[in-house]
Protein backbone atom coordinates (compact mmCIF):
# COMPACT_ATOMS: atom_id res chain seq x y z
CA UNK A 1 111.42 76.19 -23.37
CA UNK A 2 113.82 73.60 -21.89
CA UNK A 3 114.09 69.73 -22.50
CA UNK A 4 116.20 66.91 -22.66
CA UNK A 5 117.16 63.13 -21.63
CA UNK A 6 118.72 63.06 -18.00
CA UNK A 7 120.06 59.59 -17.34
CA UNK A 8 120.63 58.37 -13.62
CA UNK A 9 124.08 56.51 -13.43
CA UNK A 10 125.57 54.52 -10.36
CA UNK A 11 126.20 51.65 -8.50
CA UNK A 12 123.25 49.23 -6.63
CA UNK A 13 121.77 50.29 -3.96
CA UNK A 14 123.36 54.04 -4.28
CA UNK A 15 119.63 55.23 -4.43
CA UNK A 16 118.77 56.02 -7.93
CA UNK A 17 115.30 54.59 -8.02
CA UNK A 18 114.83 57.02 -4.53
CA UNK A 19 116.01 60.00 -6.12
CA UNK A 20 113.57 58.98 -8.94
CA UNK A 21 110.77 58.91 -7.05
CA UNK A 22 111.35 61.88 -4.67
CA UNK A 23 111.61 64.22 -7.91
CA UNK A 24 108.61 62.72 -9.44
CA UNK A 25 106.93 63.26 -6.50
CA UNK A 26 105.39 59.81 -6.92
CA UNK A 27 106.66 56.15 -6.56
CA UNK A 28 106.99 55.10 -10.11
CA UNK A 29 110.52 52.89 -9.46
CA UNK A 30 110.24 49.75 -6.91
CA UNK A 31 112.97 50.20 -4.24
CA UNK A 32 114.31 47.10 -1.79
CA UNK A 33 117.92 46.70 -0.41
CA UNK A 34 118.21 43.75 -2.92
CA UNK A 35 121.31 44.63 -5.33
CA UNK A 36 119.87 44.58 -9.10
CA UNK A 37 116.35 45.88 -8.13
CA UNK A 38 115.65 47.65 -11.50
CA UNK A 39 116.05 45.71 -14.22
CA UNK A 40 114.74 47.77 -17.31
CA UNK A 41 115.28 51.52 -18.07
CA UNK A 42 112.36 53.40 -16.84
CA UNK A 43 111.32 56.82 -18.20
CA UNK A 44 109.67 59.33 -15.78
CA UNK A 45 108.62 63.22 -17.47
CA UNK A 46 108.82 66.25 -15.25
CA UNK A 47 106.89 68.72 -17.12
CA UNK A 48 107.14 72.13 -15.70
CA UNK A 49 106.06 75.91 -17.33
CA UNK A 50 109.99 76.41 -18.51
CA UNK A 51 110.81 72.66 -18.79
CA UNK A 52 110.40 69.26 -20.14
CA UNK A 53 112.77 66.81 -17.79
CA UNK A 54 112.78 63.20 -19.10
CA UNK A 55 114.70 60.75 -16.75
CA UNK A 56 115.96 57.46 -17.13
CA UNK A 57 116.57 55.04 -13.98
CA UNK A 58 118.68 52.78 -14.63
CA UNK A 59 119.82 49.07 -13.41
CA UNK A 60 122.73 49.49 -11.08
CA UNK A 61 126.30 49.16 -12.76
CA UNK A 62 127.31 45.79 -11.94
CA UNK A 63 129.69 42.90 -13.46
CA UNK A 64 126.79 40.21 -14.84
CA UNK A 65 127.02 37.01 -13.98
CA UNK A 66 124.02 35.97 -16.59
CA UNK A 67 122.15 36.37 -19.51
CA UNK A 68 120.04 38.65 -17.99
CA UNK A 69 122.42 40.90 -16.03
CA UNK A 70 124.35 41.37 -19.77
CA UNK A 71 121.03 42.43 -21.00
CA UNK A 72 120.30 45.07 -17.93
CA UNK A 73 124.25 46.30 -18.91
CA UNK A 74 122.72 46.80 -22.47
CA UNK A 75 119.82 48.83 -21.18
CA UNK A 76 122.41 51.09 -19.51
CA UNK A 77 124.60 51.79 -22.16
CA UNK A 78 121.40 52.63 -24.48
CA UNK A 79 120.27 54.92 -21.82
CA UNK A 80 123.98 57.02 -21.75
CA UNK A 81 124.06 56.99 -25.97
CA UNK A 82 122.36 60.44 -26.76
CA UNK A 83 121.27 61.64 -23.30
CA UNK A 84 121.91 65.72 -22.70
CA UNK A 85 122.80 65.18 -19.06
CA UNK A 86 124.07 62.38 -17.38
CA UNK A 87 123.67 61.96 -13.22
CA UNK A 88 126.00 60.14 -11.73
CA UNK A 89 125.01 58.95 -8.20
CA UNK A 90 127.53 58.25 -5.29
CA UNK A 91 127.22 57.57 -2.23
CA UNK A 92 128.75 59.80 0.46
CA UNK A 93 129.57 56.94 2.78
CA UNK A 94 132.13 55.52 0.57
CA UNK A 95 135.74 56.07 1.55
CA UNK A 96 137.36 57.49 -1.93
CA UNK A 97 136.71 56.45 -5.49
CA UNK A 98 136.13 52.90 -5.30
CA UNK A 99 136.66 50.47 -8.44
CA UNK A 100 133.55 50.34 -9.65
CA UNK A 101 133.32 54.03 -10.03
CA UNK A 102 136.15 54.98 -11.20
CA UNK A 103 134.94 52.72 -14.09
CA UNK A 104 131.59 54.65 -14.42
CA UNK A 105 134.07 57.98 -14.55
CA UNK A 106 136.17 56.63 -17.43
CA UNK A 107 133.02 55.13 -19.75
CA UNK A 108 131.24 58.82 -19.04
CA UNK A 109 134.74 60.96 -19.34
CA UNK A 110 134.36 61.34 -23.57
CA UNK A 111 130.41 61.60 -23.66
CA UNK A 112 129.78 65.54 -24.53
CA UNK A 113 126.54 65.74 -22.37
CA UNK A 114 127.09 67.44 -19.50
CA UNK A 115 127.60 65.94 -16.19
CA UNK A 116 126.77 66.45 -12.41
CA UNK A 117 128.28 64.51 -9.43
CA UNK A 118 125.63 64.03 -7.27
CA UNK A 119 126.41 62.30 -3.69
CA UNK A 120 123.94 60.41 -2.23
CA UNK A 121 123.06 60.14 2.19
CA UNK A 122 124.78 63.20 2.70
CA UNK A 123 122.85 62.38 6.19
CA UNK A 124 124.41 59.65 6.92
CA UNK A 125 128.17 61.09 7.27
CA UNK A 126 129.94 64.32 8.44
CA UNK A 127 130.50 67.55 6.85
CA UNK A 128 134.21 67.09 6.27
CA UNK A 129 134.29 63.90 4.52
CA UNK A 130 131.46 64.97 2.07
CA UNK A 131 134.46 67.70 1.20
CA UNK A 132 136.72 65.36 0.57
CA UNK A 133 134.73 63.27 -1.41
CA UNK A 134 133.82 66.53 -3.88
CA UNK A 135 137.62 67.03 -3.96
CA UNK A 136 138.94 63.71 -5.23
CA UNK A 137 136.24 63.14 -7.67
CA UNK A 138 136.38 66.74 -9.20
CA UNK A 139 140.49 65.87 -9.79
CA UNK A 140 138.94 63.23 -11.43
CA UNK A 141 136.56 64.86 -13.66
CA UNK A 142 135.85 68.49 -14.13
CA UNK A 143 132.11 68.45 -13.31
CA UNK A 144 129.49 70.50 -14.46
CA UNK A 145 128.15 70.41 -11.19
CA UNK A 146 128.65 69.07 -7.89
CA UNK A 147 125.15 68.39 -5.94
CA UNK A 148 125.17 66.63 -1.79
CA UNK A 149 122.12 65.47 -1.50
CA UNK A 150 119.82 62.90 0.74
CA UNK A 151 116.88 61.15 -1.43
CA UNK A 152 115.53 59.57 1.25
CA UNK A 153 115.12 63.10 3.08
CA UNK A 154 114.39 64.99 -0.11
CA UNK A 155 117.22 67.10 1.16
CA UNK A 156 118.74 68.80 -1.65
CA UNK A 157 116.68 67.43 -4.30
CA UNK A 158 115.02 70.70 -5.31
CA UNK A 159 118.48 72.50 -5.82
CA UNK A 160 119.23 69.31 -7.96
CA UNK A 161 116.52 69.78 -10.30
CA UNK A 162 117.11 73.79 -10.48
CA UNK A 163 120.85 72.74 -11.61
CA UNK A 164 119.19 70.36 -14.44
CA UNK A 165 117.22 72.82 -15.78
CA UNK A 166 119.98 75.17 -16.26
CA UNK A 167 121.97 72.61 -17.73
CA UNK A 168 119.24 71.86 -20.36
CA UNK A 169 119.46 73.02 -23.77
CA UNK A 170 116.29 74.92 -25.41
CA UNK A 171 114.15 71.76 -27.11
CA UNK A 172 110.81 70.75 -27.84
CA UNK A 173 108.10 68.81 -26.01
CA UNK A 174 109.17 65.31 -26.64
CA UNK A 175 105.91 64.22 -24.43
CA UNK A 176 102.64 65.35 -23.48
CA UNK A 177 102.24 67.64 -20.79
CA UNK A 178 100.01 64.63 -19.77
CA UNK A 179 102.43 62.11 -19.67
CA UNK A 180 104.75 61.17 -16.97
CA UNK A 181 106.17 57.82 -17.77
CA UNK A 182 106.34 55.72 -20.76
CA UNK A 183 105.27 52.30 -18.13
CA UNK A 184 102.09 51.36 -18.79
CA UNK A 185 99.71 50.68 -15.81
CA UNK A 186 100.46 46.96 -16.43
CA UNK A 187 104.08 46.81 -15.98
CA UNK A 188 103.61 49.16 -12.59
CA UNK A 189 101.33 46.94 -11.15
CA UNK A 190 104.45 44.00 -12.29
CA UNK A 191 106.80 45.43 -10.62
CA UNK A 192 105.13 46.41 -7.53
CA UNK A 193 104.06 42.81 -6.99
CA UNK A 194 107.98 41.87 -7.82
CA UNK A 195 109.15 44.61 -5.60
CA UNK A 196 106.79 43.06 -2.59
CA UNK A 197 108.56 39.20 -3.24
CA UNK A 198 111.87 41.22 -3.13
CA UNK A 199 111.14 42.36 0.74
CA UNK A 200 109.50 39.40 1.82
CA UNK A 201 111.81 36.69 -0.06
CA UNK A 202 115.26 36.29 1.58
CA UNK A 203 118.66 34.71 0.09
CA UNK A 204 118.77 34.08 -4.24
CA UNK A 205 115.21 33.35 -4.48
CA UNK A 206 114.26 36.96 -5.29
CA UNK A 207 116.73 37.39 -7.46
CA UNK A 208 115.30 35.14 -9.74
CA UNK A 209 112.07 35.75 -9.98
CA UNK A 210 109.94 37.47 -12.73
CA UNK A 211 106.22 38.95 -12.81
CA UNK A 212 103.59 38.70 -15.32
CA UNK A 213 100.48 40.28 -15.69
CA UNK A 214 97.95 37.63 -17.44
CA UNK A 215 94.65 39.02 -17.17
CA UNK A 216 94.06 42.93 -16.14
CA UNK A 217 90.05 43.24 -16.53
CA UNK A 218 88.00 46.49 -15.48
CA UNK A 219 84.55 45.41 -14.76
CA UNK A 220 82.00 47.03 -16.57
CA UNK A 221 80.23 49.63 -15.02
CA UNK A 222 82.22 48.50 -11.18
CA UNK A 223 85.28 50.60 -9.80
CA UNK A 224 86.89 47.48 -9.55
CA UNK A 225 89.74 45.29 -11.71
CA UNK A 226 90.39 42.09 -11.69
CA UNK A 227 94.02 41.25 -12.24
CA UNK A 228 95.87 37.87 -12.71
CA UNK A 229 99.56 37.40 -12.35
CA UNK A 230 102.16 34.79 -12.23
CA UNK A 231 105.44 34.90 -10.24
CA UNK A 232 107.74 33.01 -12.32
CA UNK A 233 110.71 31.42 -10.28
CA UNK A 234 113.75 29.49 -11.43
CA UNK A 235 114.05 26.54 -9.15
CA UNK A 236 111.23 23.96 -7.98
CA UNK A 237 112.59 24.48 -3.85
CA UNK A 238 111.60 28.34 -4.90
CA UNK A 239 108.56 28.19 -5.77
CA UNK A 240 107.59 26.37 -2.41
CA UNK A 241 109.65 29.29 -0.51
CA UNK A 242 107.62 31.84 -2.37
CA UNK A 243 104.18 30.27 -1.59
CA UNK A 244 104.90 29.50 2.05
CA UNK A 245 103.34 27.40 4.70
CA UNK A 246 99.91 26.97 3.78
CA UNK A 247 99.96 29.75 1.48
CA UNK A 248 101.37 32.57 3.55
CA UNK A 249 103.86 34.10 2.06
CA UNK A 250 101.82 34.78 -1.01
CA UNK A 251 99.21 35.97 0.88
CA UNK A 252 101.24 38.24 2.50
CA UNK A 253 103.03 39.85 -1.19
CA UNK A 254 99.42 39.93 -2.28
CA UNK A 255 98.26 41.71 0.87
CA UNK A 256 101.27 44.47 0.51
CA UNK A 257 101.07 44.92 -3.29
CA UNK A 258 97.15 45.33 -3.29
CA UNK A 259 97.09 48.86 -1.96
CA UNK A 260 99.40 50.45 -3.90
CA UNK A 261 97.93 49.40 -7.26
CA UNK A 262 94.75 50.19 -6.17
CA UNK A 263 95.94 53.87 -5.18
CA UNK A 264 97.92 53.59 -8.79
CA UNK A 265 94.52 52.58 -10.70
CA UNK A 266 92.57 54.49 -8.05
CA UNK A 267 90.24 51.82 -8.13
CA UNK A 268 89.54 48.68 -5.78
CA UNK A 269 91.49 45.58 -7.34
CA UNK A 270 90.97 41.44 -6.92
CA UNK A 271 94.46 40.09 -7.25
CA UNK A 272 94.86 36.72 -7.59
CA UNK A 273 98.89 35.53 -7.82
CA UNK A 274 100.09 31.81 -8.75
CA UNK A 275 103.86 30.73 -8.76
CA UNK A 276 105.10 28.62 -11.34
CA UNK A 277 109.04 27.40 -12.36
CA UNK A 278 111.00 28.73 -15.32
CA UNK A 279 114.31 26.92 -14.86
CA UNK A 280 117.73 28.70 -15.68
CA UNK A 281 115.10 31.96 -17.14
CA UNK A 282 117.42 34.47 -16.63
CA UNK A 283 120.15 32.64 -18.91
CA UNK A 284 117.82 31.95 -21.59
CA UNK A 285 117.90 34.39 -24.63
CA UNK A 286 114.73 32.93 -25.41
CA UNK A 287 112.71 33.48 -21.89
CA UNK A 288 114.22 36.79 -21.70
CA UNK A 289 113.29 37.99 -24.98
CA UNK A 290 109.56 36.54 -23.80
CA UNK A 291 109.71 38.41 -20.60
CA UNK A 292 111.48 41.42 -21.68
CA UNK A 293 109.60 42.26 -24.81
């Protein structure tokens, strides 16, 4: 038996959360074009006959500007300390090593985990400059393995996870062959609300905005929950934004989020969502430590 702690590494928007989810087989990570999307580490378990695979998505590798962006930072260097094999995503439209990986390849350079390259929208350019991409990184950093791949397409994704498992050392079950993430149905149902305000919300407003589940109530003997949540913003004109005209725009996240926790709960769901203002939250120590238990 195989196991081990595979941790996803790159920049926004380089796809990790996509990759995630394609090897899952399962959206468990929200995904928008928004840079910062994940906030948190999130654990997902790929239990297989010869393998336990535990992966950790990470928040994108980014210079913070607050409170809360040193705090996702945190998260990502917990989720490198101790991991057996570290992913580092690229993405195969970028011209060279840019600065903020070449910083990624000198914090991961001492860690003795091993360590595959894997390059990202491999659909997106042409066969020669993916070459040239593998060349100048493995000058770099002597790889354990060099994987072109296209999340989006689940192109190369299988030969990715064949690679991982022959990377892994022999362990233990760390998890139940039940299990397959350590988010409870609560925080899913969070962050697919918070993923919906991402898409519909345009400009900073998204950016600071946070999701909490207040009441999440099965009826008795019903297929049905009812949930509660507040969408906390940071700024009075927000929270206006985020309702809409008459209502609208909430309607509409409401509208988009309810089917997807339903199919997570498998279950019919009343959602009822209210905006209120948290000013400055996300450089508050206090507010984060509320939100971010």
């Amino acid at each position: 038996m195989k196991s081990g702690f595979i941790t996803i590494l790159g920049r926004p928007n380089v796809g990790k959360s996509t990759l995630l989810n394609c090897i899952i087989g399962q959206k468990l990570a929200i995904i928008s074009k928004k840079p910062q999307t994940t906030r948190t580490s999130i654990k997902a378990i790929v239990n297989r006959k010869d393998a336990q695979m535990i992966f950790i998505d990470t928040p994108g590798i980014h210079t913070p500007k607050n409170k809360l962006g040193e705090k996702m930072i945190e998260t990502i260097d917990d989720a490198r300390e101790g991991c057996d094999i570290i992913l580092f995503l690229v993405d195969a439209c970028d011209e060279g090593i840019k600065a903020y990986n070449k910083k990624i390849l000198n914090d991961i350079k001492a860690q003795k985990c091993k360590k595959i390259l894997v390059i990202n929208k491999v659909d997106l350019v042409k066969k020669e400059s993916i070459l040239e991409l593998i060349k100048l990184y493995q000058e770099e950093l002597p790889f354990d393995a060099i994987i072109p791949i296209s999340a989006s397409k689940d192109d190369g994704v299988k030969e990715l996870v064949k690679e991982i498992v022959k990377l892994l050392p022999e362990g233990p079950l760390y998890y139940s062959e039940d299990e397959f993430t350590d988010q409870t149905e609560r925080q899913i149902a969070e962050e697919i609300i918070r993923e919906k305000c991402l898409r519909l919300l345009d400009k900073e407003v998204p950016h600071g905005i946070f999701v909490e589940i207040i009441q999440m109530k099965k009826r008795p003997r019903k297929k049905l929950y009812d949930i509660e949540a507040i969408i906390y913003c940071e700024k009075k004109s927000h929270k206006g934004i985020i309702i809409g005209k008459d209502g609208a725009t909430l309607k509409r996240i409401g509208e988009r989020a309810r089917p997807e926790i339903e199919e997570m709960l498998d279950s019919k769901v009343n959602l009822q969502l209210w905006v209120k203002v948290k000013e400055g939250w996300r450089d508050d120590a206090n507010k984060l430590r509320e939100f971010y238990k």
